[in-house]
C-alpha atoms as a PDB file:
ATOM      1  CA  UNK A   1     -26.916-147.355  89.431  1.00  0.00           C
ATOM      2  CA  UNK A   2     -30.485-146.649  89.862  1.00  0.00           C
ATOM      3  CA  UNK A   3     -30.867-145.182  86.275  1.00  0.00           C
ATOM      4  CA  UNK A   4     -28.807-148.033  84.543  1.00  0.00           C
ATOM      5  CA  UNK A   5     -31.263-150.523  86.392  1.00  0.00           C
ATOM      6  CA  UNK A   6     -34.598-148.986  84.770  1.00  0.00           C
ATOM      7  CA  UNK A   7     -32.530-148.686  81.272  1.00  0.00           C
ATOM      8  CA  UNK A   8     -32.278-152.523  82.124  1.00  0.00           C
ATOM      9  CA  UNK A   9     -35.433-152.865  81.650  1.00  0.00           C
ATOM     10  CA  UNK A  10     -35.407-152.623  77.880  1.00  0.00           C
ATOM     11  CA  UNK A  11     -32.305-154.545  77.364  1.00  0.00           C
ATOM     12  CA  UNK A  12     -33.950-157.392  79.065  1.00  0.00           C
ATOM     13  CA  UNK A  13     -36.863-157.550  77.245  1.00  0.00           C
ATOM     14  CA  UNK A  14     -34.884-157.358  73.873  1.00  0.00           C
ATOM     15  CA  UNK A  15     -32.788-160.297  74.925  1.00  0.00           C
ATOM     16  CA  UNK A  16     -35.765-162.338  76.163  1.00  0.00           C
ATOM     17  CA  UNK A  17     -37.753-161.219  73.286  1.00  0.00           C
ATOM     18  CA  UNK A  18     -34.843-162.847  70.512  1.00  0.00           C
ATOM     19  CA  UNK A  19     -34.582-166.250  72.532  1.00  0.00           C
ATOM     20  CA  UNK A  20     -38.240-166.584  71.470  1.00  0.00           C
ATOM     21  CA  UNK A  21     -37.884-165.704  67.590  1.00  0.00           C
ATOM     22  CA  UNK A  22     -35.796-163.153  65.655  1.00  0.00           C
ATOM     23  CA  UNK A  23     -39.128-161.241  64.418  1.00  0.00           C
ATOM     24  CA  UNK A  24     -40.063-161.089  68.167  1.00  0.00           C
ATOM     25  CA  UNK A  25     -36.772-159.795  69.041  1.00  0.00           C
ATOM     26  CA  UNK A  26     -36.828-156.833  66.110  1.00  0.00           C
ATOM     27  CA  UNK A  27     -40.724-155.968  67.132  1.00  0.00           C
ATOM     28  CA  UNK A  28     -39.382-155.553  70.921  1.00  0.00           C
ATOM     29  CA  UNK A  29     -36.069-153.917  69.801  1.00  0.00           C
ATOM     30  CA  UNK A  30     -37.882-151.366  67.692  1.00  0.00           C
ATOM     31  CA  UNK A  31     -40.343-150.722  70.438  1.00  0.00           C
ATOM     32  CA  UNK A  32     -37.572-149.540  72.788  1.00  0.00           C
ATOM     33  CA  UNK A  33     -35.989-147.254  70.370  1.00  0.00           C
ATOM     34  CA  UNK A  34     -39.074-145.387  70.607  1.00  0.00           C
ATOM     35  CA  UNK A  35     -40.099-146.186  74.354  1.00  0.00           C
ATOM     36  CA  UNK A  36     -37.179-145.711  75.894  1.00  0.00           C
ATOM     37  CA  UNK A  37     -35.821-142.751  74.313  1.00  0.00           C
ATOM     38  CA  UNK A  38     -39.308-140.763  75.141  1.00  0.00           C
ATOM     39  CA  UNK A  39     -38.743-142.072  78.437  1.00  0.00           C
ATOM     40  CA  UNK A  40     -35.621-140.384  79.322  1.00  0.00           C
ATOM     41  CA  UNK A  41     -36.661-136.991  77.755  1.00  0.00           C
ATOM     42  CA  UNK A  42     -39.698-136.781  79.847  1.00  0.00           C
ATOM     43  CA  UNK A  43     -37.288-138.507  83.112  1.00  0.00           C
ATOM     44  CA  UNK A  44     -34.470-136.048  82.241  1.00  0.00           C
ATOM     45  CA  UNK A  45     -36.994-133.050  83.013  1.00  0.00           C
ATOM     46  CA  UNK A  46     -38.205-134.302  86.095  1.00  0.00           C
ATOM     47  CA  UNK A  47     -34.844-134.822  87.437  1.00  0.00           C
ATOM     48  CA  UNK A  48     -34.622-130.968  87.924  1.00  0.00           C
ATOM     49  CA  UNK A  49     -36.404-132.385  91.111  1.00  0.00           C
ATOM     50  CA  UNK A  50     -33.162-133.717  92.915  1.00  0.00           C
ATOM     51  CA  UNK A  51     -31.298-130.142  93.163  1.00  0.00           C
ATOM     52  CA  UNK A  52     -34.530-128.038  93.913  1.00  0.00           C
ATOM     53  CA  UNK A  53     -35.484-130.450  96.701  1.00  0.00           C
ATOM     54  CA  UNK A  54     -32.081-130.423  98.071  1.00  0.00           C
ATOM     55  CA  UNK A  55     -31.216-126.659  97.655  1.00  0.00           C
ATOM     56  CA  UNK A  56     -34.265-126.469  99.949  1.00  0.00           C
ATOM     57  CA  UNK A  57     -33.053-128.525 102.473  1.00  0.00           C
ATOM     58  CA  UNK A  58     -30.121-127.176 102.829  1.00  0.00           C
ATOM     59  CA  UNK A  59     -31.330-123.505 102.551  1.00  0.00           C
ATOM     60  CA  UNK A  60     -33.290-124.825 105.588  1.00  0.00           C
ATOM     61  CA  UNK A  61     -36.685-124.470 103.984  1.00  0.00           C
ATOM     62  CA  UNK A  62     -38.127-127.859 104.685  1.00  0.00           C
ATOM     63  CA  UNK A  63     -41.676-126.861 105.027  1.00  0.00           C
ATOM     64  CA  UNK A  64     -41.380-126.016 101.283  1.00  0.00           C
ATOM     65  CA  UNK A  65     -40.117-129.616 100.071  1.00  0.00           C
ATOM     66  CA  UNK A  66     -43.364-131.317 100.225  1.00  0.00           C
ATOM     67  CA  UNK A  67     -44.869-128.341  98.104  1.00  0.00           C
ATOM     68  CA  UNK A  68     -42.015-128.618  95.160  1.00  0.00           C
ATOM     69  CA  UNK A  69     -42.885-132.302  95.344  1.00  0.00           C
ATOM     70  CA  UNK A  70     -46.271-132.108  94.738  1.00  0.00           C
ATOM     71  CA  UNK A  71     -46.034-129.582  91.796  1.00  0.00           C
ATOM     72  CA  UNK A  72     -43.645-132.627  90.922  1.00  0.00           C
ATOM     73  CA  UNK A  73     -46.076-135.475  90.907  1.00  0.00           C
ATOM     74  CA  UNK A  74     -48.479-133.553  88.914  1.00  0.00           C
ATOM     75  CA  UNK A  75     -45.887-132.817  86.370  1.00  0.00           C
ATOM     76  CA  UNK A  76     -45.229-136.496  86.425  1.00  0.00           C
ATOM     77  CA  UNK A  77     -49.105-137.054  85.965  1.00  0.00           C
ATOM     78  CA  UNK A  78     -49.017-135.181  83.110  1.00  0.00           C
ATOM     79  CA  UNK A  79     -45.777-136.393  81.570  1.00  0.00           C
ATOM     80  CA  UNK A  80     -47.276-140.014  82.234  1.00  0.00           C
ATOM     81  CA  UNK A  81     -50.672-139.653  80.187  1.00  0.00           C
ATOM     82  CA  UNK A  82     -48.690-137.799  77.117  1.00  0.00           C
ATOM     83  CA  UNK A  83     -45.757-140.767  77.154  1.00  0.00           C
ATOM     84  CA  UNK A  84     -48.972-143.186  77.267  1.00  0.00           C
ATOM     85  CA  UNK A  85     -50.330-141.120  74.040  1.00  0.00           C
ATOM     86  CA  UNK A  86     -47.477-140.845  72.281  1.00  0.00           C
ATOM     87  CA  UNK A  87     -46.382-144.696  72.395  1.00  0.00           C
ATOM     88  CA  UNK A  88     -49.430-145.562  72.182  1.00  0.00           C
ATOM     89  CA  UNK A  89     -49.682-143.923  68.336  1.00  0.00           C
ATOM     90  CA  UNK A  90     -45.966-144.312  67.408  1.00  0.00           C
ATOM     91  CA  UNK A  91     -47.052-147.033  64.050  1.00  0.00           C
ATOM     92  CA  UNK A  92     -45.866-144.107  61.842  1.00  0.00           C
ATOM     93  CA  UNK A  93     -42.658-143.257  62.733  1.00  0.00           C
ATOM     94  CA  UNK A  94     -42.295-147.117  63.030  1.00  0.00           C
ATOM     95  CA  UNK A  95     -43.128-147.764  59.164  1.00  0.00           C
ATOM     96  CA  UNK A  96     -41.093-144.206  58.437  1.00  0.00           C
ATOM     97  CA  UNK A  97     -38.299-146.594  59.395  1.00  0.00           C
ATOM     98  CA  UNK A  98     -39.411-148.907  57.102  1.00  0.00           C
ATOM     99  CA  UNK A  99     -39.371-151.877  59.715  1.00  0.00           C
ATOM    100  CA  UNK A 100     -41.205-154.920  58.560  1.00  0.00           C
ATOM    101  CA  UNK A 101     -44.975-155.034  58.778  1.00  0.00           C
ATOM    102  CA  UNK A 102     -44.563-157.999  60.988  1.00  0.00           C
ATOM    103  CA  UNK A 103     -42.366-156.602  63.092  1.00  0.00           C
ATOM    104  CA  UNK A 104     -44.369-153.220  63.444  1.00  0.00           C
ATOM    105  CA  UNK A 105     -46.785-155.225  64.866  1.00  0.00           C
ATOM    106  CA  UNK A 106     -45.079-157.193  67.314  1.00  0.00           C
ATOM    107  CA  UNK A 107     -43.430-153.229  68.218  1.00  0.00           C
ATOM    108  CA  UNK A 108     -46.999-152.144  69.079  1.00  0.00           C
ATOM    109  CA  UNK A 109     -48.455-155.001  70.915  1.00  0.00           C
ATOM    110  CA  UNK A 110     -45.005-154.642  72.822  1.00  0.00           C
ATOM    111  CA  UNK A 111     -45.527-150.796  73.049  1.00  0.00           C
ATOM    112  CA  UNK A 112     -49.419-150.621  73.819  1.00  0.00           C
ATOM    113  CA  UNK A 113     -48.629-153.145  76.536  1.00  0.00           C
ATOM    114  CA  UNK A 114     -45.936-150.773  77.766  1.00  0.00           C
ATOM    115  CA  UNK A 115     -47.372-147.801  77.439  1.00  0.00           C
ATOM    116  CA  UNK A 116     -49.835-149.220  80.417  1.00  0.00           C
ATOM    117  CA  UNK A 117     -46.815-148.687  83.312  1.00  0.00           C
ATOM    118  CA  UNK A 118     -45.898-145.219  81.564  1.00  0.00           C
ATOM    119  CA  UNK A 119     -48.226-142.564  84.201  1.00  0.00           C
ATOM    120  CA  UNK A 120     -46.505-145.229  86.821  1.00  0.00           C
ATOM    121  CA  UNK A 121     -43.053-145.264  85.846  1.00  0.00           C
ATOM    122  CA  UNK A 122     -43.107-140.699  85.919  1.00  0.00           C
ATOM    123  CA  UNK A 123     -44.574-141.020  89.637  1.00  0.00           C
ATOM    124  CA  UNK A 124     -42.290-143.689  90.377  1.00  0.00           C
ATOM    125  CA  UNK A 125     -39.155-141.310  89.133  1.00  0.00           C
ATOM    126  CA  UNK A 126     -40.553-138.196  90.681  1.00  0.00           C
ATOM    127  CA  UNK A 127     -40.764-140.100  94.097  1.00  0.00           C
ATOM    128  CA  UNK A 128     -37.120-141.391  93.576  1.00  0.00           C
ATOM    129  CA  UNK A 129     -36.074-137.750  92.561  1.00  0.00           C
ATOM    130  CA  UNK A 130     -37.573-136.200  95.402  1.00  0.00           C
ATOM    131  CA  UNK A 131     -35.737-138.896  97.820  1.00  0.00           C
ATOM    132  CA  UNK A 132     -32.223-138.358  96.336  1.00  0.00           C
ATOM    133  CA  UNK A 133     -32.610-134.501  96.621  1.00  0.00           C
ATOM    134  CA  UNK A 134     -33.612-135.009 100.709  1.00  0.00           C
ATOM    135  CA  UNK A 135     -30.202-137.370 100.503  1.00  0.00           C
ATOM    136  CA  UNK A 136     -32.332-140.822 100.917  1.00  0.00           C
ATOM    137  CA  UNK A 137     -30.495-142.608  97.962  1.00  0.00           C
ATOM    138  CA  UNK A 138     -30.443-146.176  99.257  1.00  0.00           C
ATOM    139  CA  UNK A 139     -34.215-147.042  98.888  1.00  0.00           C
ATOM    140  CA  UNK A 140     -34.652-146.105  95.360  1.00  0.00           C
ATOM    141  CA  UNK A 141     -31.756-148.190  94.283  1.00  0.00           C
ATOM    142  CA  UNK A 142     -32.739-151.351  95.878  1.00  0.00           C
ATOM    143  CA  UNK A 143     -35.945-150.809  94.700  1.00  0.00           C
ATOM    144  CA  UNK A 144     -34.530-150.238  91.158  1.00  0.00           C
ATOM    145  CA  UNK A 145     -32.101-153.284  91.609  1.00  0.00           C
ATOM    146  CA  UNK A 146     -35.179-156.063  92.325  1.00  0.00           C
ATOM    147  CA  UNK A 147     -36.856-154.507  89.120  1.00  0.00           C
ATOM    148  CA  UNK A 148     -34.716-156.417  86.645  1.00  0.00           C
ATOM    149  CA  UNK A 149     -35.330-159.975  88.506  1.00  0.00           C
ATOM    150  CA  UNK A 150     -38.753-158.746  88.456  1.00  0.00           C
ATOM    151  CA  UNK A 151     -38.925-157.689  84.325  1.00  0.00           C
ATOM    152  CA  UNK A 152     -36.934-160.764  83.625  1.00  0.00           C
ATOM    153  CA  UNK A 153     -39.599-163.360  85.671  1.00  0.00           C
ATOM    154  CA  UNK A 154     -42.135-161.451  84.428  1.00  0.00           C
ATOM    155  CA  UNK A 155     -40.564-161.924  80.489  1.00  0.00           C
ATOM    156  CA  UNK A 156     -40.096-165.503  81.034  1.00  0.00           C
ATOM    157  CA  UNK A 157     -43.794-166.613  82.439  1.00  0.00           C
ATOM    158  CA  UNK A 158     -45.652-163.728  79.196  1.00  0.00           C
ATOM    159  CA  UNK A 159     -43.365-164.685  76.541  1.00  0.00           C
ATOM    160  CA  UNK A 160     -43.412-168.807  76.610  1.00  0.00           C
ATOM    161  CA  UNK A 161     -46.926-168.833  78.440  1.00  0.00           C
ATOM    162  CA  UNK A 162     -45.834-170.198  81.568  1.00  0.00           C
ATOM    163  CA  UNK A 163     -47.925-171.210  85.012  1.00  0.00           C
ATOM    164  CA  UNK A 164     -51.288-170.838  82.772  1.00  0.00           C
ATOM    165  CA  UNK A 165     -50.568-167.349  81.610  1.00  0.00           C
ATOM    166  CA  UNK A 166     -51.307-166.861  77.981  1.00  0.00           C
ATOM    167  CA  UNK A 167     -48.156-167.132  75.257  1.00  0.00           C
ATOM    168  CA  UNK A 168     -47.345-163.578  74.447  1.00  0.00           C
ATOM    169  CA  UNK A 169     -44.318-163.588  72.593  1.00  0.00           C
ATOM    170  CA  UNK A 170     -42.948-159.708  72.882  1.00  0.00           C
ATOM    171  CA  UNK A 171     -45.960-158.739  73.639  1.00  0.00           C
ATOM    172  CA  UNK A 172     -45.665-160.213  77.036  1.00  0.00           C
ATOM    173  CA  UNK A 173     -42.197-158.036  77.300  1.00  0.00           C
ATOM    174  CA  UNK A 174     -44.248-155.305  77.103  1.00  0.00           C
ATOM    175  CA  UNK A 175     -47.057-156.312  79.692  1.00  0.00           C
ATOM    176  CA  UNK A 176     -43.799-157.342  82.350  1.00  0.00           C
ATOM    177  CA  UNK A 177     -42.773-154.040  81.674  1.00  0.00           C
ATOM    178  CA  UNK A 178     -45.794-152.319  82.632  1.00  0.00           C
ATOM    179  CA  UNK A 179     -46.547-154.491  85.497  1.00  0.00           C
ATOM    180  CA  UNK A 180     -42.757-154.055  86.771  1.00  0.00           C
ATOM    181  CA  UNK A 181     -43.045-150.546  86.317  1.00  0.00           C
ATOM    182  CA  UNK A 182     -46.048-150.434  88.626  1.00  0.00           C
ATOM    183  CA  UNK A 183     -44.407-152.424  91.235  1.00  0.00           C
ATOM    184  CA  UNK A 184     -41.141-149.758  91.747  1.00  0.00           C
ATOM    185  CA  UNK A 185     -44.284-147.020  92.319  1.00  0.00           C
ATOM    186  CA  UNK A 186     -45.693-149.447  94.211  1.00  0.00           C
ATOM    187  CA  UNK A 187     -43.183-150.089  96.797  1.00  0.00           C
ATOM    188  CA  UNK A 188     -41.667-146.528  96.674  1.00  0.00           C
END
């Protein structure tokens, strides 16, 4: 459940982003097929986290938990700043796919806004990792589950410019993104 919430994410912000205009909702919808995707490569390696940290528990080595996790976090540092690079210079494989120059552009403003919540996001699944493998499984799903409320407020206000934020179109998808990414490391 946890996962399918943070997938969420991008599903939201391509539905939001197509109730604003169609070349919104391609931009937004071409940004996640690179965002997302990178995402769960660099996710899928940390996850190698739950087992370790639970083999150690139940091996009865809990003094060496809190070691494995930080060799995690600054794994998930790392993986952070090169998913920030990467999205950040993804305009080539973009035109490769010969998406429309109007819509590449609406993908990177989406992406570069993104790309700001990536080093948050890796911490944030490293932390919720870590928490499954000690058997804690509750808090990062209900932390995961007020994420899409979050994203979708967030999508609604940057989008149409709401409560004297600035109009964003997909754009703002990608800045609620970024700033809902921050909150699950936040309140992990």
């Amino acid at each position: 459940a946890t996962q399918f919430f943070i997938m969420g994410m991008g599903f939201v912000d391509t539905a939001m982003s197509g109730q604003y205009s169609s070349l919104d909702l391609a931009g937004v919808a071409m940004g996640g097929v690179i965002l997302w995707p990178l995402f769960m490569l660099f996710a899928g390696v940390l996850t190698a986290l739950t087992p370790m940290v639970s083999q150690h528990v139940g091996g009865g080595r809990r003094l060496a938990v809190g070691a494995l996790i930080q060799q995690g976090i600054w794994v998930a540092m790392i993986f952070g700043v090169i998913l920030f690079l990467l999205v950040r210079i993804s305009e080539p494989l973009l035109i490769l796919f010969d998406v429309a120059p109007e819509a590449v552009s609406i993908a990177m403003a989406y992406l570069k806004a993104a790309s700001w919540g990536c080093p948050a996001v890796m911490l944030y699944v490293t932390l919720r990792y870590a928490c499954e493998g000690l058997g804690q499984t509750l808090l990062p799903m209900l932390i995961a589950g007020t994420t899409l409320p979050i994203n979708a407020g967030l999508n609604y206000v940057l989008i149409y410019g709401l409560f004297g934020a600035p109009e964003l179109g997909g754009e703002g998808c990608g800045w609620a993104t970024a700033i809902t990414m921050w909150f699950e490391l936040g309140v992990m």
